[in-house]
Each structure stands twice: as C-alpha cells, then as structure tokens.
C-alpha atoms as a PDB file:
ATOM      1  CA  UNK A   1       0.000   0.000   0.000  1.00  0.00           C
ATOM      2  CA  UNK A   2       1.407   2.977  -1.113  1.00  0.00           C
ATOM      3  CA  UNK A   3      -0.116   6.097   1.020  1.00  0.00           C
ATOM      4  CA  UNK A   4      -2.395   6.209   3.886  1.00  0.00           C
ATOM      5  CA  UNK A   5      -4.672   3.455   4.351  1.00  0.00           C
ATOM      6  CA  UNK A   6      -8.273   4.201   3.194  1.00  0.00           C
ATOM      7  CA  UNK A   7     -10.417   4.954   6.384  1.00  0.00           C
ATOM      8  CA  UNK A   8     -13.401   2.442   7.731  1.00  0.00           C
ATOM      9  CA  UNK A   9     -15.518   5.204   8.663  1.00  0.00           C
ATOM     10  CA  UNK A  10     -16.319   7.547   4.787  1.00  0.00           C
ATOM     11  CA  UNK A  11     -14.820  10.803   5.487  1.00  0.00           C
ATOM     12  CA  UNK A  12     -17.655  13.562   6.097  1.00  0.00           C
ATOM     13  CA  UNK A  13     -18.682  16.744   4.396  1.00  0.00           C
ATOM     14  CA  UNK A  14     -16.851  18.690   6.645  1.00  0.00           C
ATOM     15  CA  UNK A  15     -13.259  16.972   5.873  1.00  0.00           C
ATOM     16  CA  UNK A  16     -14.113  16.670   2.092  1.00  0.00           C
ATOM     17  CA  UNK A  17     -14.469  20.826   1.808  1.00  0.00           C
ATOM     18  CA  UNK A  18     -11.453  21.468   4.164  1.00  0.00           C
ATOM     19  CA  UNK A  19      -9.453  18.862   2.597  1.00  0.00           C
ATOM     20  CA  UNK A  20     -10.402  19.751  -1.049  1.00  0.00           C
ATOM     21  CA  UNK A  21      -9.162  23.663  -0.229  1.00  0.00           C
ATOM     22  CA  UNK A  22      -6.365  22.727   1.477  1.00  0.00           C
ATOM     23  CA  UNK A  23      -5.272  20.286  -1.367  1.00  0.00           C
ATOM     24  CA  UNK A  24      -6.034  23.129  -4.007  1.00  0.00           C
ATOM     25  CA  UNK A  25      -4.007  25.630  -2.519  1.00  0.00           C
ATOM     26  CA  UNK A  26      -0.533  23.144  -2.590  1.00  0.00           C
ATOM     27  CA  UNK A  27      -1.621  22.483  -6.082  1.00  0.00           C
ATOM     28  CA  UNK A  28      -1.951  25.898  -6.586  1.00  0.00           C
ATOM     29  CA  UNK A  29       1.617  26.997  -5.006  1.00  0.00           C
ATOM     30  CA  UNK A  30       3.321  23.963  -7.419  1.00  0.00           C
ATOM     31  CA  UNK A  31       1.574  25.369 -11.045  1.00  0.00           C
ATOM     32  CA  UNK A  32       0.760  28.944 -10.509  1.00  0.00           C
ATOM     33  CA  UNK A  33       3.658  29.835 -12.704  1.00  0.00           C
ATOM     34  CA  UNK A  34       1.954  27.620 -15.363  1.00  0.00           C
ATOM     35  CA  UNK A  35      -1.170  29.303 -14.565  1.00  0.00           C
ATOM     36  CA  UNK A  36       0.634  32.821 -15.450  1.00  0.00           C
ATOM     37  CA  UNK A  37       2.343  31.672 -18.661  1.00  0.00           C
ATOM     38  CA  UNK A  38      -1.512  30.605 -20.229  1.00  0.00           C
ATOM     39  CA  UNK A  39      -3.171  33.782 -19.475  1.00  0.00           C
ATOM     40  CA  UNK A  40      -0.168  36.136 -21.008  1.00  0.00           C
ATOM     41  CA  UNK A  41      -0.363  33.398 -24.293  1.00  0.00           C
ATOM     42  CA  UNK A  42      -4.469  33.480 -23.673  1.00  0.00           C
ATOM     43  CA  UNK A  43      -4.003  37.668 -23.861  1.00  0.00           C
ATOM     44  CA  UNK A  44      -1.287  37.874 -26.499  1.00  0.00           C
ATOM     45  CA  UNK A  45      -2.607  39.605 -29.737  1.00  0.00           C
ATOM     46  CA  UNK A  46      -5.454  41.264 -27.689  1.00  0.00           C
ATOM     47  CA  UNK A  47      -3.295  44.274 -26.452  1.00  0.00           C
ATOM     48  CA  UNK A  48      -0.723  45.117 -29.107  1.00  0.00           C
ATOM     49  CA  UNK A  49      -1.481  48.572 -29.138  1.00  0.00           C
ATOM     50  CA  UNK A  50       0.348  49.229 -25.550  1.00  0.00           C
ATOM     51  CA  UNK A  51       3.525  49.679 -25.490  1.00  0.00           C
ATOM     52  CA  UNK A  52       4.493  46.877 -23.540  1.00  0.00           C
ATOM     53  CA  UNK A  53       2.535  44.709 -25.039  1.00  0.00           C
ATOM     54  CA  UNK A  54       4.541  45.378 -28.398  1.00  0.00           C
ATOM     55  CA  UNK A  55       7.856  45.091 -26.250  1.00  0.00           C
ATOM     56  CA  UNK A  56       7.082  41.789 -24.873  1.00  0.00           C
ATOM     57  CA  UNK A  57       5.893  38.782 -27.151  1.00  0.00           C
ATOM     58  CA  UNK A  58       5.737  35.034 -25.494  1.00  0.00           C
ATOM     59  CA  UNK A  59       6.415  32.088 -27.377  1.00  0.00           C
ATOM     60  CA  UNK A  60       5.699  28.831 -25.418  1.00  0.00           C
ATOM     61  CA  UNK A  61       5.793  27.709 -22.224  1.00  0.00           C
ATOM     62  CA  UNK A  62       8.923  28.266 -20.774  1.00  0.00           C
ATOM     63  CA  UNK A  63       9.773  31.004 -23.522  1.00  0.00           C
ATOM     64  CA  UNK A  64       7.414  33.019 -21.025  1.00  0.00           C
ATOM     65  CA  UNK A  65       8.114  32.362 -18.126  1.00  0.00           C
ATOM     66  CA  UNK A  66      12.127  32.752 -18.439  1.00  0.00           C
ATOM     67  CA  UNK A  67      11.017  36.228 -20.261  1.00  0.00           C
ATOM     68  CA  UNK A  68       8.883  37.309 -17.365  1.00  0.00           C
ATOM     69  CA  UNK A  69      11.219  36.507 -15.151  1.00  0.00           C
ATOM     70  CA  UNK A  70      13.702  38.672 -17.363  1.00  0.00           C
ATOM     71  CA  UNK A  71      11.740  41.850 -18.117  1.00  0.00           C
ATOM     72  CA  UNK A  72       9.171  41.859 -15.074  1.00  0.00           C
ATOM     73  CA  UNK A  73      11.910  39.771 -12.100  1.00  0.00           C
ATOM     74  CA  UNK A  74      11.368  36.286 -10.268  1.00  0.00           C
ATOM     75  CA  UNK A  75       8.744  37.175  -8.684  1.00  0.00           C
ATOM     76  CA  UNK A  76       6.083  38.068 -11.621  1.00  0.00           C
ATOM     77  CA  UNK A  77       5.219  34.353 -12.236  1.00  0.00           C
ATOM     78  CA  UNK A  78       3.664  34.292  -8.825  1.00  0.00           C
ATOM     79  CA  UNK A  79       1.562  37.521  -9.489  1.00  0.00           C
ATOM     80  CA  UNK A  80      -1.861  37.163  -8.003  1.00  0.00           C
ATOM     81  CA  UNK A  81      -1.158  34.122  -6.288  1.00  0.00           C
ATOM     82  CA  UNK A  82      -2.657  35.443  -3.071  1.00  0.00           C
ATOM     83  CA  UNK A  83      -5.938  36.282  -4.473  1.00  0.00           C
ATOM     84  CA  UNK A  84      -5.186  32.815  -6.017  1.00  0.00           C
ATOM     85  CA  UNK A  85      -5.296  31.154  -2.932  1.00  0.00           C
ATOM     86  CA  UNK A  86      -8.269  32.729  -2.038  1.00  0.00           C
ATOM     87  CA  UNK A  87      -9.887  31.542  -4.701  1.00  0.00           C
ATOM     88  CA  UNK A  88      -9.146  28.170  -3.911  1.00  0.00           C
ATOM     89  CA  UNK A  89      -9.980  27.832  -0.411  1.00  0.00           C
ATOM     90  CA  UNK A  90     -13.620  29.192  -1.703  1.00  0.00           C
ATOM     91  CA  UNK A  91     -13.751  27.645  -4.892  1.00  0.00           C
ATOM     92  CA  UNK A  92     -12.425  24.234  -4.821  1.00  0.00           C
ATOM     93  CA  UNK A  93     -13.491  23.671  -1.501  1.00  0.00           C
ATOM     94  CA  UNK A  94     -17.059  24.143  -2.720  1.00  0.00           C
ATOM     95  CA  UNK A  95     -16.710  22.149  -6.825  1.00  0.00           C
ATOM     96  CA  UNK A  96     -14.861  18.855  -5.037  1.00  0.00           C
ATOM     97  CA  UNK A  97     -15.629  19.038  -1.715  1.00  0.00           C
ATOM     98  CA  UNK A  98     -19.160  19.139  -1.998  1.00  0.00           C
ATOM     99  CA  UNK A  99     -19.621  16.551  -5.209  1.00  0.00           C
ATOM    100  CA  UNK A 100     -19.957  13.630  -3.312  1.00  0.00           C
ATOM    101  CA  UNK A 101     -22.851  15.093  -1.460  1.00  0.00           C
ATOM    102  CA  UNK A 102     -24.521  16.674  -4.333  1.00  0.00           C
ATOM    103  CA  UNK A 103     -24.081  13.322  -6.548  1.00  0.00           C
ATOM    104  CA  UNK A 104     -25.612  11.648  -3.745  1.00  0.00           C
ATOM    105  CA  UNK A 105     -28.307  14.302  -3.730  1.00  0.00           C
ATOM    106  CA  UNK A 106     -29.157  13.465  -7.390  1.00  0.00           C
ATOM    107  CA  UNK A 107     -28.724   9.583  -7.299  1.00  0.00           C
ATOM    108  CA  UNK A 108     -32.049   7.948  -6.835  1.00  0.00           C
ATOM    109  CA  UNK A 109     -32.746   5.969  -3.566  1.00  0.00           C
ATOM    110  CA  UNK A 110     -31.964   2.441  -3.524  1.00  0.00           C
ATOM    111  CA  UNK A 111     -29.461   2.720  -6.516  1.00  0.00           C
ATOM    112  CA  UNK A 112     -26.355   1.264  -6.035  1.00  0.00           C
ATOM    113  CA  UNK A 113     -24.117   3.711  -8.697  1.00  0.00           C
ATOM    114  CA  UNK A 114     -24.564   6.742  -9.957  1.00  0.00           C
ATOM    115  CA  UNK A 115     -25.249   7.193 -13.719  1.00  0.00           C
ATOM    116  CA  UNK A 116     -22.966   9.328 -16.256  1.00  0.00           C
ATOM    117  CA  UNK A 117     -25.981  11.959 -16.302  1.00  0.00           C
ATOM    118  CA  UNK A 118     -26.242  12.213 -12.528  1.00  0.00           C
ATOM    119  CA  UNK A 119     -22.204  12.744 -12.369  1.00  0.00           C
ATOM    120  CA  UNK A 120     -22.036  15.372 -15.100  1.00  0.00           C
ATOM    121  CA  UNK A 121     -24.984  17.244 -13.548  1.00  0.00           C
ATOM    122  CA  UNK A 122     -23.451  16.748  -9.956  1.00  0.00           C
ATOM    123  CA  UNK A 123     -19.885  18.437 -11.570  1.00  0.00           C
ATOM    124  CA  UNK A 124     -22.047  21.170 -12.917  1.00  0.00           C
ATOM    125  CA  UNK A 125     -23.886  21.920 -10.152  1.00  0.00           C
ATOM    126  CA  UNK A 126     -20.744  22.832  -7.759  1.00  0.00           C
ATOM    127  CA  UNK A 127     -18.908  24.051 -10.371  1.00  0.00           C
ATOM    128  CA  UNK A 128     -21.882  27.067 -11.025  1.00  0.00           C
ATOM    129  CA  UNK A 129     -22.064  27.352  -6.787  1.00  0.00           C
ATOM    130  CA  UNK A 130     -18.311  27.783  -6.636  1.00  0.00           C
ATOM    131  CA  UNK A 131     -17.774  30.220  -9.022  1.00  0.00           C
ATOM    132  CA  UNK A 132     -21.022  32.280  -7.628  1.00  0.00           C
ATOM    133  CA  UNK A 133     -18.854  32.824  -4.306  1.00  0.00           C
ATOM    134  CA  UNK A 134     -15.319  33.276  -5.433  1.00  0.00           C
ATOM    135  CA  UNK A 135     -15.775  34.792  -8.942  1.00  0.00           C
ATOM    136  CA  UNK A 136     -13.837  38.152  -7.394  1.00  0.00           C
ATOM    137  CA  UNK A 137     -11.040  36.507  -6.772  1.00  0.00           C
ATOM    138  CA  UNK A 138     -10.522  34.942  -9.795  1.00  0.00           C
ATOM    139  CA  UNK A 139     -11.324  38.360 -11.806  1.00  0.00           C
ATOM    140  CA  UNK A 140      -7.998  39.972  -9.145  1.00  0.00           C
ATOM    141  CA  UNK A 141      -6.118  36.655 -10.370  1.00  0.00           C
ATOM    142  CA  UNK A 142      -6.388  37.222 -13.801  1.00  0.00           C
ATOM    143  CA  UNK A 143      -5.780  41.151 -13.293  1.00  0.00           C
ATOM    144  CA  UNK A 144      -2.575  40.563 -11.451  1.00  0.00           C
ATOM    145  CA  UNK A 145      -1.435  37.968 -13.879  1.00  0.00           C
ATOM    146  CA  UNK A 146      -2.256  39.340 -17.203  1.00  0.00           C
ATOM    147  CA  UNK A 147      -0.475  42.789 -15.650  1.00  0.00           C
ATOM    148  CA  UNK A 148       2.912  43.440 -17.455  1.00  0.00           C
ATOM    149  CA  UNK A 149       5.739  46.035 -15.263  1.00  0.00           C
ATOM    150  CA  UNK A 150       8.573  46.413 -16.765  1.00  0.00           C
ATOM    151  CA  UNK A 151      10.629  47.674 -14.132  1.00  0.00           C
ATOM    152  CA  UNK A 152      10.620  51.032 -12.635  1.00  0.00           C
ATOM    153  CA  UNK A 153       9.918  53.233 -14.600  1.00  0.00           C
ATOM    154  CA  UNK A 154       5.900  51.927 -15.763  1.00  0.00           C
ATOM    155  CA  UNK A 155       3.461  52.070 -12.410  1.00  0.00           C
ATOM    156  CA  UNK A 156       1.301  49.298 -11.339  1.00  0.00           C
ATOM    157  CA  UNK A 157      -2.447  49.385 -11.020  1.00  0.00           C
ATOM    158  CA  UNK A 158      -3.043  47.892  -7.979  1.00  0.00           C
ATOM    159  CA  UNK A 159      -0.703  48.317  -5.059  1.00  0.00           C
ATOM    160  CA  UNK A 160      -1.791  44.546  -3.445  1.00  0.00           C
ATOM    161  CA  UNK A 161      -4.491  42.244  -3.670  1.00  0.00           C
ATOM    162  CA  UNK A 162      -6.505  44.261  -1.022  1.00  0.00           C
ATOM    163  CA  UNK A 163      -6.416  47.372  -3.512  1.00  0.00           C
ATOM    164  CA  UNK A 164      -7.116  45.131  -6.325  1.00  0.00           C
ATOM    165  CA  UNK A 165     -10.768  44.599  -5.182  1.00  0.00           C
ATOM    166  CA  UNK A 166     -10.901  48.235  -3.567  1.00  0.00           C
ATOM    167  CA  UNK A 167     -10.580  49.874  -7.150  1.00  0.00           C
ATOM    168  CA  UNK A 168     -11.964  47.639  -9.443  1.00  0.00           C
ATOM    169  CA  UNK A 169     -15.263  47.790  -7.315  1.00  0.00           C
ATOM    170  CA  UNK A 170     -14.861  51.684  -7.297  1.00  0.00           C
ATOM    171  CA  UNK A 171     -13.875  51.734 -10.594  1.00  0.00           C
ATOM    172  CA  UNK A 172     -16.024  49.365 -12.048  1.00  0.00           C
ATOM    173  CA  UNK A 173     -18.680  49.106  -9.638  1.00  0.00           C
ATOM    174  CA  UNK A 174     -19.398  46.204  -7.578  1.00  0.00           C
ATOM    175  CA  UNK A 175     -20.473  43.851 -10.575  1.00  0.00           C
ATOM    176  CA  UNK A 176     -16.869  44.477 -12.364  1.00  0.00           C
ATOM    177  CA  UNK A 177     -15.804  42.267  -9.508  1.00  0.00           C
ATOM    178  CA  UNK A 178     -18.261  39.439 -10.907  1.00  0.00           C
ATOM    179  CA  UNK A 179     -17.281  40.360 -14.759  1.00  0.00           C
ATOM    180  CA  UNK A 180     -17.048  37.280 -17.023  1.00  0.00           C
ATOM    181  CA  UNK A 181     -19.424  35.360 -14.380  1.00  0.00           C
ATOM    182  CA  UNK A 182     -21.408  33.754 -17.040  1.00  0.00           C
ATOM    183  CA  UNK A 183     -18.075  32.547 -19.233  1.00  0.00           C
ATOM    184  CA  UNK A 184     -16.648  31.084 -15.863  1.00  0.00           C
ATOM    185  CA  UNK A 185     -19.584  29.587 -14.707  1.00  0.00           C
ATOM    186  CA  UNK A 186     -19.807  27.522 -18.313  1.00  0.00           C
ATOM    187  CA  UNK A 187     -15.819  27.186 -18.468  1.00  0.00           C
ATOM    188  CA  UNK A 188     -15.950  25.497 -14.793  1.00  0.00           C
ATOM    189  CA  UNK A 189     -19.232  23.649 -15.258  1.00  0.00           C
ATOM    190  CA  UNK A 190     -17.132  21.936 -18.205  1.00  0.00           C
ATOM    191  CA  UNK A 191     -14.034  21.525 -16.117  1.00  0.00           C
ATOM    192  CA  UNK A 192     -15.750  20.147 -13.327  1.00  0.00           C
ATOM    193  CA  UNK A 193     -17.558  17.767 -15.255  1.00  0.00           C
ATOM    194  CA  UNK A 194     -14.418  16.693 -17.167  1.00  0.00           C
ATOM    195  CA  UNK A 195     -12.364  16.844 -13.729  1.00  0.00           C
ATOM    196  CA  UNK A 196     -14.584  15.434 -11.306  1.00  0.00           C
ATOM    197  CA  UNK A 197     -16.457  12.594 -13.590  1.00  0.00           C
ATOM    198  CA  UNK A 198     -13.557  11.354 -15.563  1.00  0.00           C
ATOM    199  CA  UNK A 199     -11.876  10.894 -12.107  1.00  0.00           C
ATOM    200  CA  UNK A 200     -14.522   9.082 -10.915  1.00  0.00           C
ATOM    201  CA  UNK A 201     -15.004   7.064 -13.972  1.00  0.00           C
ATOM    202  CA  UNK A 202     -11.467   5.579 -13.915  1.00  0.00           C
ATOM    203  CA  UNK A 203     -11.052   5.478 -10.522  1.00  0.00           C
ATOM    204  CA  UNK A 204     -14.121   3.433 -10.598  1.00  0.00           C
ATOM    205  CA  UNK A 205     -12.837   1.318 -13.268  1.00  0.00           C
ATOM    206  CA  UNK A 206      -9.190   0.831 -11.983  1.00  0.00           C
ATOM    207  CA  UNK A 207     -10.626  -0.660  -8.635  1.00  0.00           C
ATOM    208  CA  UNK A 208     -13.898  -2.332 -10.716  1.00  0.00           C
ATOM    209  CA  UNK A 209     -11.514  -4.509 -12.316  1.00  0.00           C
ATOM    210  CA  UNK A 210      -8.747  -4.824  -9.479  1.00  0.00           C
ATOM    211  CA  UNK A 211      -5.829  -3.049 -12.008  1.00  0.00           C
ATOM    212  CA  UNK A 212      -4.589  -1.501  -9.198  1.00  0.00           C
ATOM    213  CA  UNK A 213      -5.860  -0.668  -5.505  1.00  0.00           C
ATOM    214  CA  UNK A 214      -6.998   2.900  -3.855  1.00  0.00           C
ATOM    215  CA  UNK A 215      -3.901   4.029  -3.847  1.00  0.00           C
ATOM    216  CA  UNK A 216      -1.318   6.894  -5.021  1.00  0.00           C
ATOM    217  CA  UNK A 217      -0.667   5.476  -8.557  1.00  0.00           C
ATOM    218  CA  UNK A 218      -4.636   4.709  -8.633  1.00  0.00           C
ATOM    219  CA  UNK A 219      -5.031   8.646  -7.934  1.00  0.00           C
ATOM    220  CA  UNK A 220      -2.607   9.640 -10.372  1.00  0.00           C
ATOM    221  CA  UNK A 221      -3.505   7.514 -12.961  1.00  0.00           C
ATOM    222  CA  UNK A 222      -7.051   8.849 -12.239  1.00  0.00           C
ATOM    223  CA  UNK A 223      -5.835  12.518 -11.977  1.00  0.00           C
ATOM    224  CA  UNK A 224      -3.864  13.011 -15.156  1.00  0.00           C
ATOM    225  CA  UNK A 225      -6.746  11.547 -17.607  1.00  0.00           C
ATOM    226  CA  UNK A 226      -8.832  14.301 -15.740  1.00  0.00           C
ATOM    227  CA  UNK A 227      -6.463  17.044 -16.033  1.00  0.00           C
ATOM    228  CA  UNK A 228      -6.039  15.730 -19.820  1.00  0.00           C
ATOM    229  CA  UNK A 229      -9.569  15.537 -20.696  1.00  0.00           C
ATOM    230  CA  UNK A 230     -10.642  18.862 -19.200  1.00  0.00           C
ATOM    231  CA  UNK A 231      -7.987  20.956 -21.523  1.00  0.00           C
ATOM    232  CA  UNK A 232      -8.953  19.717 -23.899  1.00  0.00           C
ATOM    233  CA  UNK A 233     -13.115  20.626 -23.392  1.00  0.00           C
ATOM    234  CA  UNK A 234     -12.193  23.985 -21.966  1.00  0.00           C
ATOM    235  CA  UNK A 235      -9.996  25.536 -23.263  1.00  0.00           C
ATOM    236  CA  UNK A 236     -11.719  27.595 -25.872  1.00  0.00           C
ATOM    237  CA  UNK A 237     -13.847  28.663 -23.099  1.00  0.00           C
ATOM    238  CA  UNK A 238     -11.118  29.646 -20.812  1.00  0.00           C
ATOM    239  CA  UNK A 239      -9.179  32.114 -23.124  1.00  0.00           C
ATOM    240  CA  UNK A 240     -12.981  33.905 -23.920  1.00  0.00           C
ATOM    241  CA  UNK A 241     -12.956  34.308 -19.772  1.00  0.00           C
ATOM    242  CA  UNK A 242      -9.330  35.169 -19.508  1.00  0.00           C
ATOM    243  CA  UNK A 243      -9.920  37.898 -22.182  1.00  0.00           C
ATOM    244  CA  UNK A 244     -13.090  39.131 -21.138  1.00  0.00           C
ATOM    245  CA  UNK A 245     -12.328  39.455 -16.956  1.00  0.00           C
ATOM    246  CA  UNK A 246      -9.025  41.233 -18.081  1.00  0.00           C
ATOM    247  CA  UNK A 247     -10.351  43.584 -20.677  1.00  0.00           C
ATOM    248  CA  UNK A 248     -11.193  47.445 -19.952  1.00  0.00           C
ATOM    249  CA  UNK A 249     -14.654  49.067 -19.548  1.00  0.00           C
ATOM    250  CA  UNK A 250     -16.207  49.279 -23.048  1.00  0.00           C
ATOM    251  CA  UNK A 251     -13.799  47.067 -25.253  1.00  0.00           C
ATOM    252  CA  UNK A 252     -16.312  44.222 -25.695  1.00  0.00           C
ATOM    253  CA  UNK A 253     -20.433  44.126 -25.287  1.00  0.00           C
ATOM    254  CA  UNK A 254     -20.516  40.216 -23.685  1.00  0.00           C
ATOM    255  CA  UNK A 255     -18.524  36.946 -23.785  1.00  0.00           C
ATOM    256  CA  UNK A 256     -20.167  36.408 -27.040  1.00  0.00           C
ATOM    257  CA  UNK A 257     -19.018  39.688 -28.176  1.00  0.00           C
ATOM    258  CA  UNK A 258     -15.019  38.672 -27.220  1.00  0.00           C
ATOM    259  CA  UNK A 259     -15.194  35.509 -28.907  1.00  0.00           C
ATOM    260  CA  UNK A 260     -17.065  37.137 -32.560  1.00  0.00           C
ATOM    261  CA  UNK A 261     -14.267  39.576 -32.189  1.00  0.00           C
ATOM    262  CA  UNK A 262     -11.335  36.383 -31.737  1.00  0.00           C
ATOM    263  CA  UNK A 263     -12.863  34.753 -34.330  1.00  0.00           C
ATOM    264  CA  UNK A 264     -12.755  37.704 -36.763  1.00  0.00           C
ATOM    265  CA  UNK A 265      -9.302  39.108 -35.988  1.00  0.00           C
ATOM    266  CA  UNK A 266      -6.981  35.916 -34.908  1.00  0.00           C
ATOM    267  CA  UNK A 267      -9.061  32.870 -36.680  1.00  0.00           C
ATOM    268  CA  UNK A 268     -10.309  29.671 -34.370  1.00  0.00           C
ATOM    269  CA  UNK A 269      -7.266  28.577 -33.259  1.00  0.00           C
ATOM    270  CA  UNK A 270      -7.051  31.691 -30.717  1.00  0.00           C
ATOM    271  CA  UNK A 271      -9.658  29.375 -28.570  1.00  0.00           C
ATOM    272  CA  UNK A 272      -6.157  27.030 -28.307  1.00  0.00           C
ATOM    273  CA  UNK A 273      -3.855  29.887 -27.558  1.00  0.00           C
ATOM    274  CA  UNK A 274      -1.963  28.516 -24.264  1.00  0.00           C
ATOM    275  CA  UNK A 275      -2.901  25.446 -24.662  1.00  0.00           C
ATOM    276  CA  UNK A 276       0.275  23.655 -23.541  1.00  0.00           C
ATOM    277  CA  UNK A 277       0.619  25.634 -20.756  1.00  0.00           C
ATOM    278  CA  UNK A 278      -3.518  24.802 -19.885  1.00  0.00           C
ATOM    279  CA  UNK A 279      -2.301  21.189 -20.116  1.00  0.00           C
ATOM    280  CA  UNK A 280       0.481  20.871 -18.279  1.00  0.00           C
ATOM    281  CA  UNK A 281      -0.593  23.228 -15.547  1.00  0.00           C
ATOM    282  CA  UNK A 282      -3.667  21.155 -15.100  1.00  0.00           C
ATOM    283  CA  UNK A 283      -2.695  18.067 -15.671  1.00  0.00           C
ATOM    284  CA  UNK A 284       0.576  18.849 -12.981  1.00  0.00           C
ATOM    285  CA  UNK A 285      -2.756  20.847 -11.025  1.00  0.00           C
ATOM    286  CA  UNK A 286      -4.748  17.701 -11.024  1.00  0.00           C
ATOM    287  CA  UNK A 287      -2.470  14.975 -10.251  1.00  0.00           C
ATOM    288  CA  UNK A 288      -1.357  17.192  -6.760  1.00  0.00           C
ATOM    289  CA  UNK A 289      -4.453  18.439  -6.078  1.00  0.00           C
ATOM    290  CA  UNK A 290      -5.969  14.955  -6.364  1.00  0.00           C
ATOM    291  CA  UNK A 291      -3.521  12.579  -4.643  1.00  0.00           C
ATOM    292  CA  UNK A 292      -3.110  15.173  -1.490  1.00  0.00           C
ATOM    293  CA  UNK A 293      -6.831  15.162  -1.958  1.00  0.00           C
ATOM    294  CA  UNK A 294      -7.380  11.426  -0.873  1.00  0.00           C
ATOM    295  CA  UNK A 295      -4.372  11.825   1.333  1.00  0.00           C
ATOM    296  CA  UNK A 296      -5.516  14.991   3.567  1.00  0.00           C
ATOM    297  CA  UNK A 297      -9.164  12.803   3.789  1.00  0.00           C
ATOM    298  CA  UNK A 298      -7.244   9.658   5.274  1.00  0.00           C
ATOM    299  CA  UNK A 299      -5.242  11.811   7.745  1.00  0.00           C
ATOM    300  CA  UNK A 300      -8.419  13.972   8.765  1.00  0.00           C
ATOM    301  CA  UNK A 301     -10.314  11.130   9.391  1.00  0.00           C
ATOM    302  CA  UNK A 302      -7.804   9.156  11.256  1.00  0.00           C
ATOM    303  CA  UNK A 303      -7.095  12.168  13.767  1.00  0.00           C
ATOM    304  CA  UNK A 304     -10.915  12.997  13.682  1.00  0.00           C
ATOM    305  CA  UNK A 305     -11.386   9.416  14.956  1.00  0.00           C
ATOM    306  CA  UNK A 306      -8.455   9.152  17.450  1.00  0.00           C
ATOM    307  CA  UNK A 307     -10.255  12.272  19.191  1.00  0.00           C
ATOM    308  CA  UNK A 308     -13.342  10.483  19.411  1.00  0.00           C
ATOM    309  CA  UNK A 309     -11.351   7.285  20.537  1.00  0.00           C
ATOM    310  CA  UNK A 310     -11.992   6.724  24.347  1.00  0.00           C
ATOM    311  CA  UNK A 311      -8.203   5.292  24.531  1.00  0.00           C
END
C-alpha cells in the first residue's frame, strides 16, 4: 500500500471541503507559474497597441516564463497568487468538496451507482455554486497575472491584492468584480464535469476490475486523464474568460461579443492559444491536487477518529 490506508468510517462533508481547499491551494503553489504563462499566451494579440505589449511577445511555455522573469523579475510568475489562494480555499473547496454530497443528492434511492448523467450534472452543479462565491477573486487573479511592469519606470495598477478589489469595485462598480461570471460559470461547469467525472469514472474502473488498488498510482492515474480531458473541453472557453475578466470598460459588449471579435481578428485557433501551458498546468494541477486530496481525507479522518477514541 502505497499512502495512507483508506479509512473504515467515509470521510464527512466537513473533511471533504477542508481537505479539497487545502489540497487546491498546494496544487496551486506547485503550477501557478503555469497558470501565469496561459493567461499572457491566452491575452497575447489582444493588447498590441500598448507599449508593452509590443515590447514583450511570449512564445511557449517556458519562452514566457524565463522572459517574465527577465523583463518583469522572479517574482512576476507568482503575481496574483494570493488572491489565487483565495480563490481556492472558496472555490475548490465548494466544486470537489461538496460533489460527493450533491451526486448523492441526485442519485435515486436504492441505486447502487450513480449514472454518467447524474455525475455530469453533480460536476455542474458545484462548479456554477463555486464560481457564484469566489468569482472576485478569480477576476484579481487574472488582473494581477495578465499585468505586465517592466521595471521602474511603468506604475502598477493595484498596489496589493486588497487594492485590487478596492478599485476595481470603485472603478467598475461592484459587478466588475463578478465580470465574465457567465463565461466562468460555463468554463468550470465543463471543467468540473471533465475533472470530477472522468476521475470518478477511472477510478471506478481501476478498482472495478482490481488493475490496481486505492492508492497513489490509482489517484494519479485517475488525476492526469482528468487534467487531460478537461484541456482539452475547456480551453476555448477559458481564453474567452481570460480575455473578457481582463479587458477594460467598453472594449467588448458580452462573452459572445469577445469571442465574434477572436474569431474575426486571430481565426479559431485563438480558442487554443496557451494550450500547452492549460495542459500541463492542469494536468501537474490535477495529479497534486488529487492525490493530497485522498491523502488529507485519510489523515483527517484518522485524527478525527483518534479524538473520538476513548483510549
């Protein structure tokens, strides 16, 4: 047995949400820079008329982050990774912590599995309740992230995360803190779906079949066909969001507006900008989040019961 050893008693609600934000944030702190490099491929071509944009052009993964960490210092692939984190202890804790329950919620009584339909609606369900409570942070992620300082001599916009929300909400009112909530709520209705379902499915199937046991290379296994399968279904929704949340006042109508305007100016394969990137950051974002996942659950229940242990 490789890991903890699965719990007798099924780990409750409560440990599923804290362990699913807890596991989220280390996944986040591993592939944030990942996270970074997509949206500046996601927003490259959008913005050549600043200056800096013109200065600075990406190409590929690690093209961007080495010139980031050129032209910006170390430090700029980890911008926004506090309102990151924030968005992860809401967000995550909600979509994965709270499947279980809500597939259970949808699963007729006296069935013994739950169907494809019931999982996909289950997925979509938390994903649209997650991003209802942490949409602000993710539009201050994106901000920070998509924000290029070169040095001393341009300013930046927001002076910490704090301010970030402070002056887009005064700004922008308080709904620019919820802009792009409809494009989110589809692109993380899809992810969650292709996350949470497709690691259920061959999880399922892996111990169905006795391939390999509820283990670590049973969760990774599980993890990376997840991570795999949701780039691939979401990314031309995520680079609409990433453009639209980190676009000024006035520059497009709606989400449908942003992607007319893609389509016209950069052809369909700007939905696929940053996809490498996408990939590897959640397939990497997957397989930690996932396998400290089922680990946090085993070690919160086994100190859960030890306090309730008489001896």
């Amino acid at each position: 047995m490789v890991g903890l050893k699965p719990s007798d008693v099924p780990p409750t609600t409560a440990v599923k949400f804290l362990g699913a934000g807890t596991a989220a944030c280390f996944a986040d702190l591993l592939t944030f820079p990942l996270d970074t490099a997509k949206v500046r491929l996601q927003i490259q071509g959008e913005n050549q008329a600043t200056q800096a944009a013109r200065r600075t052009q990406y190409r590929g993964v690690l093209g961007t982050i080495l010139t980031m960490v050129r032209t910006e210092g170390p430090r700029s692939p980890y911008n926004g990774l506090v309102a990151g984190l924030q968005r992860q202890m809401s967000f995550a804790s909600i979509r994965i912590g709270l499947y279980d329950s809500v597939k259970q919620f949808y699963t007729p009584k006296g069935s013994d599995h739950s169907s494809i339909t019931t999982r996909i609606l289950a997925g979509c369900t938390t994903g649209a309740m997650a991003v209802s409570c942490a949409q602000p942070t993710d539009v201050v992620k994106v901000r920070f992230q998509a924000s290029i300082h070169l040095g001393a001599g341009s300013s930046r916009k927001y002076s910490g995360t704090m301010d970030a929300y402070r002056t887009i909400a005064r700004e922008e009112g308080v709904r620019g803190l919820w802009k792009g909530t409809l494009p989110n709520i589809t692109r993380n209705a899809i992810i969650n779906c292709a996350e949470m379902v497709t690691y259920d499915i061959i999880k399922e199937k892996l111990l169905d079949y006795h391939l390999l046991t509820d283990n670590l290379p049973c969760h990774f296994i599980s993890a990376f066909g997840a991570g795999f399968c949701a780039t691939v279904v979401a990314s031309p929704v995520d680079v609409v969001k990433t453009r639209y949340m980190n676009s000024p006042p006035g520059q497009y109508r709606s989400p449908l507006d942003c992607m007319l305007k893609m389509v016209a100016h950069e052809g369909p394969t700007a939905f696929y900008k940053g996809f490498t990137p996408s990939f590897l950051r959640l397939g990497a974002w997957n397989v930690a989040m996932f396998v400290t996942y089922e680990q946090l659950k085993r070690a919160l229940m086994n100190v859960q019961m030890l306090r309730e242990s008489p001896f």
